[in-house]
Protein backbone atom coordinates (compact mmCIF):
# COMPACT_ATOMS: atom_id res chain seq x y z
CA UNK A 1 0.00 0.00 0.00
CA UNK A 2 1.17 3.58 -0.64
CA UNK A 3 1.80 5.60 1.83
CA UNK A 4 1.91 9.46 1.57
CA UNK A 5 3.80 12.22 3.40
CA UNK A 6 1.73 14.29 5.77
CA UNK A 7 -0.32 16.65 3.49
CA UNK A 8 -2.86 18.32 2.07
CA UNK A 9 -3.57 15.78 -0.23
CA UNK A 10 -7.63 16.40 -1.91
CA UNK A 11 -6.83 17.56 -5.15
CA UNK A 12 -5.67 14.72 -7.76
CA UNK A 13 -4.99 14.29 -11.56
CA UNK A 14 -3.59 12.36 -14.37
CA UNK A 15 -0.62 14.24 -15.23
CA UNK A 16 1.23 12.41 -17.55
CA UNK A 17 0.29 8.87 -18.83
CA UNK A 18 2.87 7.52 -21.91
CA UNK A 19 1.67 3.89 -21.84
CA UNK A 20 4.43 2.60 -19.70
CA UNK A 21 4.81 5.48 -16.88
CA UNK A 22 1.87 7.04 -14.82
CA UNK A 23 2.68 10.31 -13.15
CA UNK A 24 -0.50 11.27 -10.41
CA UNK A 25 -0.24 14.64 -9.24
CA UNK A 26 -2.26 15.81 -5.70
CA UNK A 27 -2.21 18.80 -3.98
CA UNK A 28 -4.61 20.84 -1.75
CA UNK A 29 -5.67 22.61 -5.17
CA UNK A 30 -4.25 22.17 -8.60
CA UNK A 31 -4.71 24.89 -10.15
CA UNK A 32 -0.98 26.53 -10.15
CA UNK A 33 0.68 24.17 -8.79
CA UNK A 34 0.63 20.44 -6.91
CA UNK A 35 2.94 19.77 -4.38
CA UNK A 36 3.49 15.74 -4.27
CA UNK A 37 3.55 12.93 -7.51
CA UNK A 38 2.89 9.23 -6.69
CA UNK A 39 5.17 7.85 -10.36
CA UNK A 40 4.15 4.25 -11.50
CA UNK A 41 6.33 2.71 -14.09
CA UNK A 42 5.95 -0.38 -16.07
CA UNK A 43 2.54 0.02 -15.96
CA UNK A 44 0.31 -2.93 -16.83
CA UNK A 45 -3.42 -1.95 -15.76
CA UNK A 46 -4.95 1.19 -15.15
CA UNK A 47 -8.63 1.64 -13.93
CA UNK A 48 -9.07 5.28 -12.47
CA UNK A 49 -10.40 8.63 -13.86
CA UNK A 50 -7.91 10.86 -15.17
CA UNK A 51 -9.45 13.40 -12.19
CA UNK A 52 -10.62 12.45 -8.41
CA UNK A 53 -10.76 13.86 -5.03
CA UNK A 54 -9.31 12.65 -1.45
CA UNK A 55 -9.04 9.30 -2.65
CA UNK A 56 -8.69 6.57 0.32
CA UNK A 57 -5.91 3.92 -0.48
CA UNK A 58 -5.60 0.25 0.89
CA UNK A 59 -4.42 -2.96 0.18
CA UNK A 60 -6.31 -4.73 -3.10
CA UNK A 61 -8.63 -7.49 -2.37
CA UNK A 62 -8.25 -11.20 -3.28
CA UNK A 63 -10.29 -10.52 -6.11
CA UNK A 64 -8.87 -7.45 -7.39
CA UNK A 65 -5.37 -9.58 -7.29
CA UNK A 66 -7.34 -11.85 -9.51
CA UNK A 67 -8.82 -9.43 -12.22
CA UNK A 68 -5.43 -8.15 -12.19
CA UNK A 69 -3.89 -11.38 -12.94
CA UNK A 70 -6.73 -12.10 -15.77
CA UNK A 71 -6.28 -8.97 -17.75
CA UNK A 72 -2.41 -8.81 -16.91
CA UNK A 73 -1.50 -12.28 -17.70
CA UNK A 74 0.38 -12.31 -14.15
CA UNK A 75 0.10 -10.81 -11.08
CA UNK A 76 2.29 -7.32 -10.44
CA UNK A 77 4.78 -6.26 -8.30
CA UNK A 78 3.02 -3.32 -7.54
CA UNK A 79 -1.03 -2.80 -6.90
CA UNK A 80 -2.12 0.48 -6.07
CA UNK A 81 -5.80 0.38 -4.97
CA UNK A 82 -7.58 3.04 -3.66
CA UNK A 83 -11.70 4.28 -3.70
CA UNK A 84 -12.96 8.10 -4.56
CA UNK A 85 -16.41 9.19 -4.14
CA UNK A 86 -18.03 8.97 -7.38
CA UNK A 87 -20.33 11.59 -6.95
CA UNK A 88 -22.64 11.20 -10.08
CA UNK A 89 -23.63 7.73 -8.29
CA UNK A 90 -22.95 8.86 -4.88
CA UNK A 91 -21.10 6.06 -4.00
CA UNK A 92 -17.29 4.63 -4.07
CA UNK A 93 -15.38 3.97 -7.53
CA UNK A 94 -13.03 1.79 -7.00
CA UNK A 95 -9.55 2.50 -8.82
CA UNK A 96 -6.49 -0.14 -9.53
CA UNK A 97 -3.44 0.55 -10.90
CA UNK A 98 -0.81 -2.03 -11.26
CA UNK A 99 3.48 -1.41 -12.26
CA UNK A 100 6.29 -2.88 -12.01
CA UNK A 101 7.54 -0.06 -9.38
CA UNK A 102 6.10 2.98 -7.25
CA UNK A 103 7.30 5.82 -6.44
CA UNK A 104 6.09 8.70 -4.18
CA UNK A 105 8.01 12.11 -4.90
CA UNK A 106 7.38 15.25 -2.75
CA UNK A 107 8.19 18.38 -4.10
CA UNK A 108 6.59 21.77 -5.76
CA UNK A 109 5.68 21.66 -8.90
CA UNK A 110 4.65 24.44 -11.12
CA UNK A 111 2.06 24.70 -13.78
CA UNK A 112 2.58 27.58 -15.70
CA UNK A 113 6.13 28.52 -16.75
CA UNK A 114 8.15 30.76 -14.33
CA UNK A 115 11.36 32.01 -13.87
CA UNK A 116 14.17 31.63 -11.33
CA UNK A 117 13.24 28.03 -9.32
CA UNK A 118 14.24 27.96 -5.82
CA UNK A 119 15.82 24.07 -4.89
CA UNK A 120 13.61 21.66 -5.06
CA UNK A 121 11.25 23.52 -7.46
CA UNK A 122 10.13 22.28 -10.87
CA UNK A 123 7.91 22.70 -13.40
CA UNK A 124 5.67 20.08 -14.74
CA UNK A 125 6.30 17.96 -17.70
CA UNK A 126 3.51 19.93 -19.86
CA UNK A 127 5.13 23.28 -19.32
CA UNK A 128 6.65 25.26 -22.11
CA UNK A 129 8.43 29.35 -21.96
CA UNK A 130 6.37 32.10 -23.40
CA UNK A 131 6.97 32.30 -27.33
CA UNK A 132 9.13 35.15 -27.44
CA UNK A 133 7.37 38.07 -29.77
């Protein structure tokens, strides 16, 4: 099971998905910036909207392990399970991802393009400079 640095942690998205590595960005609000990325490489299965909110993780079930293993062809180093309200339905949505390795990586990351970056600071994969005129 993961398990995530003290935080502010309500806000999450699909940042960057390339078919083998899934980078999940959280924050308190995402709007400028997130402040934490859960990376998931060598992914095999993926079942989770590309946005949710305060999502609950815990250990996959015996049969989660199994539809894992049947859509998979073997069972993963890594599952990441975890539920988010679903709100349309107003209940939980259940949400599996499975990878060869996990990786949880603190640190503030900008969405929008600025300047000078203190330590520690980056910018997110999407982010390009200004088009000079």
């Amino acid at each position: 099971m993961i398990e995530l640095p003290e935080g502010s942690w309500w806000d999450w998205d699909v940042l960057h998905f390339d078919g083998s590595q899934l980078r999940l960005a959280a924050g308190h609000d995402l709007t400028y910036h997130h402040d934490l990325e859960v990376v998931l490489t060598d992914v095999a299965y993926m079942a989770c909207p590309t946005q949710f909110w305060d999502p609950w993780f815990r250990e996959a079930t015996r049969d989660e392990r199994a539809l894992v293993r049947r859509h998979a062809g073997e069972e993963s180093p890594v599952i990441v399970a975890f539920d988010v309200d679903a709100p349309a339905a107003g209940d939980l949505l259940t949400c599996l991802v499975t990878a060869g390795l996990v990786e949880v990586v603190p640190g503030l990351v900008y969405r929008y393009w600025r300047d000078n970056l203190s330590a520690g600071e980056r910018l997110a994969p999407h982010v390009r400079p200004p088009e000079q005129s």
